[in-house]
Protein backbone atom coordinates (compact mmCIF):
# COMPACT_ATOMS: atom_id res chain seq x y z
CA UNK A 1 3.58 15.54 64.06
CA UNK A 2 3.41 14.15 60.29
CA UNK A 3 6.45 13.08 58.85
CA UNK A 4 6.95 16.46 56.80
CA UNK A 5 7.25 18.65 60.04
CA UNK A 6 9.76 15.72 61.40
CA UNK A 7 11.66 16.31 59.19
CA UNK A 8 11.58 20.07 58.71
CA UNK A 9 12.45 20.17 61.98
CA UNK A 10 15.46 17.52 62.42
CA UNK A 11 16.56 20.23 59.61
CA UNK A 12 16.25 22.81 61.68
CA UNK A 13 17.93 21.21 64.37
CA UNK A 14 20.80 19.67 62.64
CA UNK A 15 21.59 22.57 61.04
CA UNK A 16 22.31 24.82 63.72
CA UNK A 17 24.86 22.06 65.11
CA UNK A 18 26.53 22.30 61.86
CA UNK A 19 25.67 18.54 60.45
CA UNK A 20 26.36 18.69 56.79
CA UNK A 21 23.65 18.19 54.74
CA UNK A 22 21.07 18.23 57.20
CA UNK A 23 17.62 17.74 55.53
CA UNK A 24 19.49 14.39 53.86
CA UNK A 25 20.37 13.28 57.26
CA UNK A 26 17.17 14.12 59.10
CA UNK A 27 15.43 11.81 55.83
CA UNK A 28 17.83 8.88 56.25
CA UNK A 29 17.17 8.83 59.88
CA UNK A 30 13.44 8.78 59.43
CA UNK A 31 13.64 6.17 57.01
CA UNK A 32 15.94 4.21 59.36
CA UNK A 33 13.11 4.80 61.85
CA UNK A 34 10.48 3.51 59.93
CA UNK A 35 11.72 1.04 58.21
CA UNK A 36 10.96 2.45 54.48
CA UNK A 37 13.41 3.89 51.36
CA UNK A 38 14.19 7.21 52.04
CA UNK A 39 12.47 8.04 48.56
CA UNK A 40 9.21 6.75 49.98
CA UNK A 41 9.05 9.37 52.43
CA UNK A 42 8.05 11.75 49.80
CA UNK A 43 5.12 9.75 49.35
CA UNK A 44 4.02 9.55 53.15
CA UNK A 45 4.32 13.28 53.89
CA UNK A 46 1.07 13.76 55.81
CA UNK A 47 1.35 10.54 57.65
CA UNK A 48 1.50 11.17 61.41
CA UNK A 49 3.96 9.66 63.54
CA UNK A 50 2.97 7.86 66.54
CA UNK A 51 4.17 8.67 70.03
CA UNK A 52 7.25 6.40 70.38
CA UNK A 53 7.98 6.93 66.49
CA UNK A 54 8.32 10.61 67.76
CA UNK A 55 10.62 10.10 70.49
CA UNK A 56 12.90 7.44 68.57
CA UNK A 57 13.36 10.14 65.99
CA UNK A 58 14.33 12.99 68.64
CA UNK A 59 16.43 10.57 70.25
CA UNK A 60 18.55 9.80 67.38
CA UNK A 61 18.36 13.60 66.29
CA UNK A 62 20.41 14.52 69.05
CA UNK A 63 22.83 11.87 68.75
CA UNK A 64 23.55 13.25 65.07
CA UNK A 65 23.34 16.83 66.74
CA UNK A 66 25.83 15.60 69.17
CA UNK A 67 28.01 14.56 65.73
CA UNK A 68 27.81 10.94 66.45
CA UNK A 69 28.58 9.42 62.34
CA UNK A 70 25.04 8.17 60.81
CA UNK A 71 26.15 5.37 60.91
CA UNK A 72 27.13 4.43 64.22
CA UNK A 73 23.17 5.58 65.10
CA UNK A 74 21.47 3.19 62.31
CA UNK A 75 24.35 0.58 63.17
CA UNK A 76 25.14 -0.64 59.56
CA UNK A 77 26.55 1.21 55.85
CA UNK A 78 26.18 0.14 52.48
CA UNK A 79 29.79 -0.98 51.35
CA UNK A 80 30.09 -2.50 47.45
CA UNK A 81 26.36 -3.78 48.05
CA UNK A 82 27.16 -5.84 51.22
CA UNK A 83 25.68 -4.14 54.89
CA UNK A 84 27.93 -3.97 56.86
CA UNK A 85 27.62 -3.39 60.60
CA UNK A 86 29.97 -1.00 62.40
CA UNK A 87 30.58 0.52 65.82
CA UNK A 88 33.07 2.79 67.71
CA UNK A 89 35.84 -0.34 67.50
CA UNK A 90 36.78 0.37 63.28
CA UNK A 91 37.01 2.82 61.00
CA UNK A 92 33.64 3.67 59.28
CA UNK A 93 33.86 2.50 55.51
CA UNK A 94 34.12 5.47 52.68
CA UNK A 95 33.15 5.25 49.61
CA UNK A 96 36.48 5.54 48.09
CA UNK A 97 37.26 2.97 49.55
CA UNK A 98 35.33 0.74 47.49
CA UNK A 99 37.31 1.97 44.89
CA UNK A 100 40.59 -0.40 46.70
CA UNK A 101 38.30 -3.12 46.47
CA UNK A 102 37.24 -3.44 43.34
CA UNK A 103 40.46 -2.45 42.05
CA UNK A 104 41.99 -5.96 44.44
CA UNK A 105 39.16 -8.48 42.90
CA UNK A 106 39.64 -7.25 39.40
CA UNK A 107 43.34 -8.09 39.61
CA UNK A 108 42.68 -11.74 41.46
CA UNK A 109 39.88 -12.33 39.22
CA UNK A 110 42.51 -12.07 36.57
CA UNK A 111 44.99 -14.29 37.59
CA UNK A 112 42.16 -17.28 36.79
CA UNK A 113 43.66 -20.51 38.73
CA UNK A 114 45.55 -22.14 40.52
CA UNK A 115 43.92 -20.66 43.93
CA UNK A 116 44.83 -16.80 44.81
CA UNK A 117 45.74 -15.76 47.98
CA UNK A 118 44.73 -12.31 48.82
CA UNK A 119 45.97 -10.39 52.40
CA UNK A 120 43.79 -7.42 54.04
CA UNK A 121 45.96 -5.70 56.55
CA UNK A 122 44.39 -3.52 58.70
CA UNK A 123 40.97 -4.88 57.96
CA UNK A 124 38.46 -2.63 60.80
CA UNK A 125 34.78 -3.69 59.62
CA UNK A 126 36.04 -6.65 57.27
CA UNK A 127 34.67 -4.61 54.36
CA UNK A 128 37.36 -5.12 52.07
CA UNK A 129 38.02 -8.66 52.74
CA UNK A 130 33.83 -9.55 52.37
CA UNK A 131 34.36 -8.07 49.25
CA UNK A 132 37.09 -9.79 47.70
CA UNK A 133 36.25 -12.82 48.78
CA UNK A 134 32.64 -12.38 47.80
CA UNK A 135 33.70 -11.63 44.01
CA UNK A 136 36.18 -14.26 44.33
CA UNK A 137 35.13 -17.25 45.80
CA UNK A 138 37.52 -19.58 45.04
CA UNK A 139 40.71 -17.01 46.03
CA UNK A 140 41.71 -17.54 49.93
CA UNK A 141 41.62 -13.99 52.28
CA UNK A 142 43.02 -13.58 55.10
CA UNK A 143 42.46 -10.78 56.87
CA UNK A 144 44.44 -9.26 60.17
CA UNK A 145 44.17 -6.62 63.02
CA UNK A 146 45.26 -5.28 65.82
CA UNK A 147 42.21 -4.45 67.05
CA UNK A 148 40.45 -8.01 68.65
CA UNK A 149 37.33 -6.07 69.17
CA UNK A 150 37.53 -4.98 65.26
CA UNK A 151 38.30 -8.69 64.43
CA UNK A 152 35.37 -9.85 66.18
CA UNK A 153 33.43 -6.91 64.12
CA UNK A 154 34.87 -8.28 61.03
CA UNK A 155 33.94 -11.61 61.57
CA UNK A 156 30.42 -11.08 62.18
CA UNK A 157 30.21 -8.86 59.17
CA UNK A 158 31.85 -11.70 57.20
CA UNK A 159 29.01 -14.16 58.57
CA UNK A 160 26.07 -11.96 57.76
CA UNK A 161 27.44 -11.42 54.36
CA UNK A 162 27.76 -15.28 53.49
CA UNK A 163 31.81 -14.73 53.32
CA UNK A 164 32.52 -17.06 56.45
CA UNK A 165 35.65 -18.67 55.02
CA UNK A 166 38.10 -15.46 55.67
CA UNK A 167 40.99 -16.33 57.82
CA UNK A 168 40.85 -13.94 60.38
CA UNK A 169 44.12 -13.09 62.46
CA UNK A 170 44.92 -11.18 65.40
CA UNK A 171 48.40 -9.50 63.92
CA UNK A 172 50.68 -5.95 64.41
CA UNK A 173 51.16 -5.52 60.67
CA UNK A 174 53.10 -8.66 59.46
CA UNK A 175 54.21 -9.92 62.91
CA UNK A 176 51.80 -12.85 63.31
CA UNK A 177 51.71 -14.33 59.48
CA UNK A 178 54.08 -17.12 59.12
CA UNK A 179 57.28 -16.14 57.26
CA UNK A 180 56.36 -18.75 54.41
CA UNK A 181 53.24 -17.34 53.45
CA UNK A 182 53.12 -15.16 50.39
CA UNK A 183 50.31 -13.59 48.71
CA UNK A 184 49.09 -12.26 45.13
CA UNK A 185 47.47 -9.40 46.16
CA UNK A 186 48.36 -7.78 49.82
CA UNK A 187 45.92 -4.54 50.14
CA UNK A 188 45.09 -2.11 52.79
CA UNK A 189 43.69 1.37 53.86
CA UNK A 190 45.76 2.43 56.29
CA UNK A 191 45.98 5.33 59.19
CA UNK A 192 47.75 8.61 57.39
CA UNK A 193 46.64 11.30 59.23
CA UNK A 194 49.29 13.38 60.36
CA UNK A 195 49.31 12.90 64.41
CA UNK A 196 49.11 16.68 65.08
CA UNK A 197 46.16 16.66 62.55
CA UNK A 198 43.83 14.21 64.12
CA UNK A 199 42.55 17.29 66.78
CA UNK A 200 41.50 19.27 63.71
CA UNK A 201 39.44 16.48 61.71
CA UNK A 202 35.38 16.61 62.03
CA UNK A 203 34.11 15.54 65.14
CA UNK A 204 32.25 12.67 63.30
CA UNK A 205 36.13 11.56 62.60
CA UNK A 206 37.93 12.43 65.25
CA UNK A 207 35.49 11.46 68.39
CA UNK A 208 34.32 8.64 67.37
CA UNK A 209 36.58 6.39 64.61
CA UNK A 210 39.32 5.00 66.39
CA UNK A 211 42.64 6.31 66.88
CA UNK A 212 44.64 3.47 65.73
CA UNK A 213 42.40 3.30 62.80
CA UNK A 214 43.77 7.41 62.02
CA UNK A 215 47.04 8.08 63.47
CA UNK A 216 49.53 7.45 60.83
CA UNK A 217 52.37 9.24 62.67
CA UNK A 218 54.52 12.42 62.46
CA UNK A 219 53.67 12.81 58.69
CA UNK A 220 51.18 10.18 58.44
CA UNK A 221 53.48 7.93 56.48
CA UNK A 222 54.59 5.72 59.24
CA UNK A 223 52.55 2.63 57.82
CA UNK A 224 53.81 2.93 54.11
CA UNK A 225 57.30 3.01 55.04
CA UNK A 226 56.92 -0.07 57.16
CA UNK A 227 55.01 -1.98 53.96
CA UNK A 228 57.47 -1.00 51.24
CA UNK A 229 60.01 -2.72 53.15
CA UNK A 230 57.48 -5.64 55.35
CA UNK A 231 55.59 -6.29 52.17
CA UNK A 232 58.40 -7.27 50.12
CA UNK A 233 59.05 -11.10 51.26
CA UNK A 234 55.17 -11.64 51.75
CA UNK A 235 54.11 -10.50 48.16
CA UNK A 236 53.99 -13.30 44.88
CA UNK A 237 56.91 -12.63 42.15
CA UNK A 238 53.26 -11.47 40.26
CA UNK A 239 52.26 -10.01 42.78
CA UNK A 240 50.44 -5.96 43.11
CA UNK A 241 50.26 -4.36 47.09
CA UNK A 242 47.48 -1.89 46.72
CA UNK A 243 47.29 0.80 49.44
CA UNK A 244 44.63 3.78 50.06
CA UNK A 245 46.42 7.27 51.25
CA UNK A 246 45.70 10.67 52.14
CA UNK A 247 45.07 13.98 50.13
CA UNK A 248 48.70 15.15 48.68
CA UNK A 249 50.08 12.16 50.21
CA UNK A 250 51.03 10.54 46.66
CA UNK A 251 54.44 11.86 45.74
CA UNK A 252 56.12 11.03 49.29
CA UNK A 253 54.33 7.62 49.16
CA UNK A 254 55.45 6.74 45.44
CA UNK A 255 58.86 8.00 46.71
CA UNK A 256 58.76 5.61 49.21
CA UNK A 257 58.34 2.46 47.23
CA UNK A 258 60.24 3.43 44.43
CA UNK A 259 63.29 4.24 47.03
CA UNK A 260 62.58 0.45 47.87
CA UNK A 261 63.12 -0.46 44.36
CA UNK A 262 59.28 -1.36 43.75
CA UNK A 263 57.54 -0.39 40.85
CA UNK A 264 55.21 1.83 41.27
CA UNK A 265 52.70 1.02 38.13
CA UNK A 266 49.72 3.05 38.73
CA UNK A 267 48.11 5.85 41.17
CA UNK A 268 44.61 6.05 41.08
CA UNK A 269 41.79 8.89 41.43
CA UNK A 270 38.85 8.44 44.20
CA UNK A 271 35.38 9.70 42.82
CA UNK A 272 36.36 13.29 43.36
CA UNK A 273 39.27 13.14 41.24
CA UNK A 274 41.81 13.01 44.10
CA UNK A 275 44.80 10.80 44.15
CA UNK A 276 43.56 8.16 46.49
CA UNK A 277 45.30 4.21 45.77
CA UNK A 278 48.69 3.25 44.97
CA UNK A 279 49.24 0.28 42.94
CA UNK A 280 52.92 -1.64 43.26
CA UNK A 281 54.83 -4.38 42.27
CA UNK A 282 58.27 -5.43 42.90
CA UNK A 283 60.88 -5.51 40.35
CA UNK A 284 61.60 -8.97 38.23
């Protein structure tokens, strides 16, 4: 089989499991496979596959078939340049995502000295914190979970990544950080989907992220409520909390702070032009 039919195939076969874009899929997997650019497939379309190249690729074409993410199969994603490894114990990193982050290093990378501190709550993969404290080497990130498994993700992501010097800590929220620390920056994305809305997500989503990484409660605003109220003591007079949310999600969540007597200062768009990060500070 040369690597055009592979692939024309996978197609094929993803397809009728109803993978989205399955001809993309089917190329990233080959490239996984072999070890090349997706691009540079186009280049080796007559090349025949060996046996065992074969049955890797039909192995990990039913796994996708079976709607197990793309990434859980090649084991890593791409997240603001850094790989970062992930598994069935966090949350898969989205793009708009790395939207949060670069939003939270701009803002420490502004302050300039004395040292920043900088709090990821809710930090799955580590993605965020590698990030800010990759762009910001001198600012101090700690990072919690509730997850131990996830921490022990994060950590190793943090390690391959060069970003070793993230305080890592096993915490419900704000339960475990000592009442005197504060922070300049306190960000997260986290759960807000609606409980009753989890059963209806993709199966990518909803079989194989982790539940305590989606369920946001009743309405899925469970966390917010908890952090316009938590975050208050924890965050710098200076200080911005930066949180991802949910589609239509923004006027309850502004409500929410405001009602707290923050001040909401910005709301921010994801790359499809939905309202996707809420920026906050707390009144003078």
């Amino acid at each position: 089989m040369t690597v055009l039919e592979a692939i024309q195939k996978s197609t094929d076969f993803l397809a009728k499991r109803g993978v989205e874009s399955p001809r993309l899929q089917a190329e990233l997997l080959l490239a996984h496979l072999l070890k090349m650019p997706r691009m540079k497939l186009y280049l080796n379309f007559e090349r025949t596959l060996a046996g065992t190249e074969t049955d890797a690729l039909r192995e990990c074409v039913k796994r996708r078939g079976g709607r197990e993410p793309l990434q859980h199969i090649t084991g890593s994603t791409s997240f603001c340049g850094f790989e970062i490894t992930v598994n069935r114990h966090a949350l898969v990193p989205r793009p708009e995502t790395e939207i949060l982050a670069e939003l939270g290093w701009t803002f420490l990378a502004s302050l300039g000295s004395p040292v920043r501190a900088a709090l990821d709550l809710g930090t799955g993969t580590g993605c965020i914190a590698i990030a800010l404290a990759a762009k910001c080497p001198a600012a101090r990130i700690t990072a919690t979970d509730i997850s131990p498994e996830a921490l022990a993700l994060a950590a190793d992501n943090a390690k391959k990544n060069n970003t070793a010097g993230i305080e890592f800590r096993h915490s419900d929220g704000f339960a475990a950080m000592p009442k005197e620390t504060v922070f300049d920056l306190i960000v997260s994305n986290p759960p807000y989907i609606p409980t009753a809305e989890i059963e209806t997500l993709q199966p990518e989503v909803r079989d194989f992220d982790p539940r305590t990484a989606l369920d946001g409660g009743t309405d899925g605003l469970i966390f917010y409520r908890g952090f316009a109220i938590e975050a208050k003591p924890r965050l710098k007079p200076a200080g911005k909390i930066m949180l991802e949310f949910g589609d239509g999600q923004a006027p309850a969540i502004r409500k929410i702070f405001e009602n707290e007597k923050w001040i909401v200062e910005a709301v921010k768009s994801d790359y499809s032009q939905r309202d996707r990060i809420l920026i906050a500070s707390l009144r003078g």
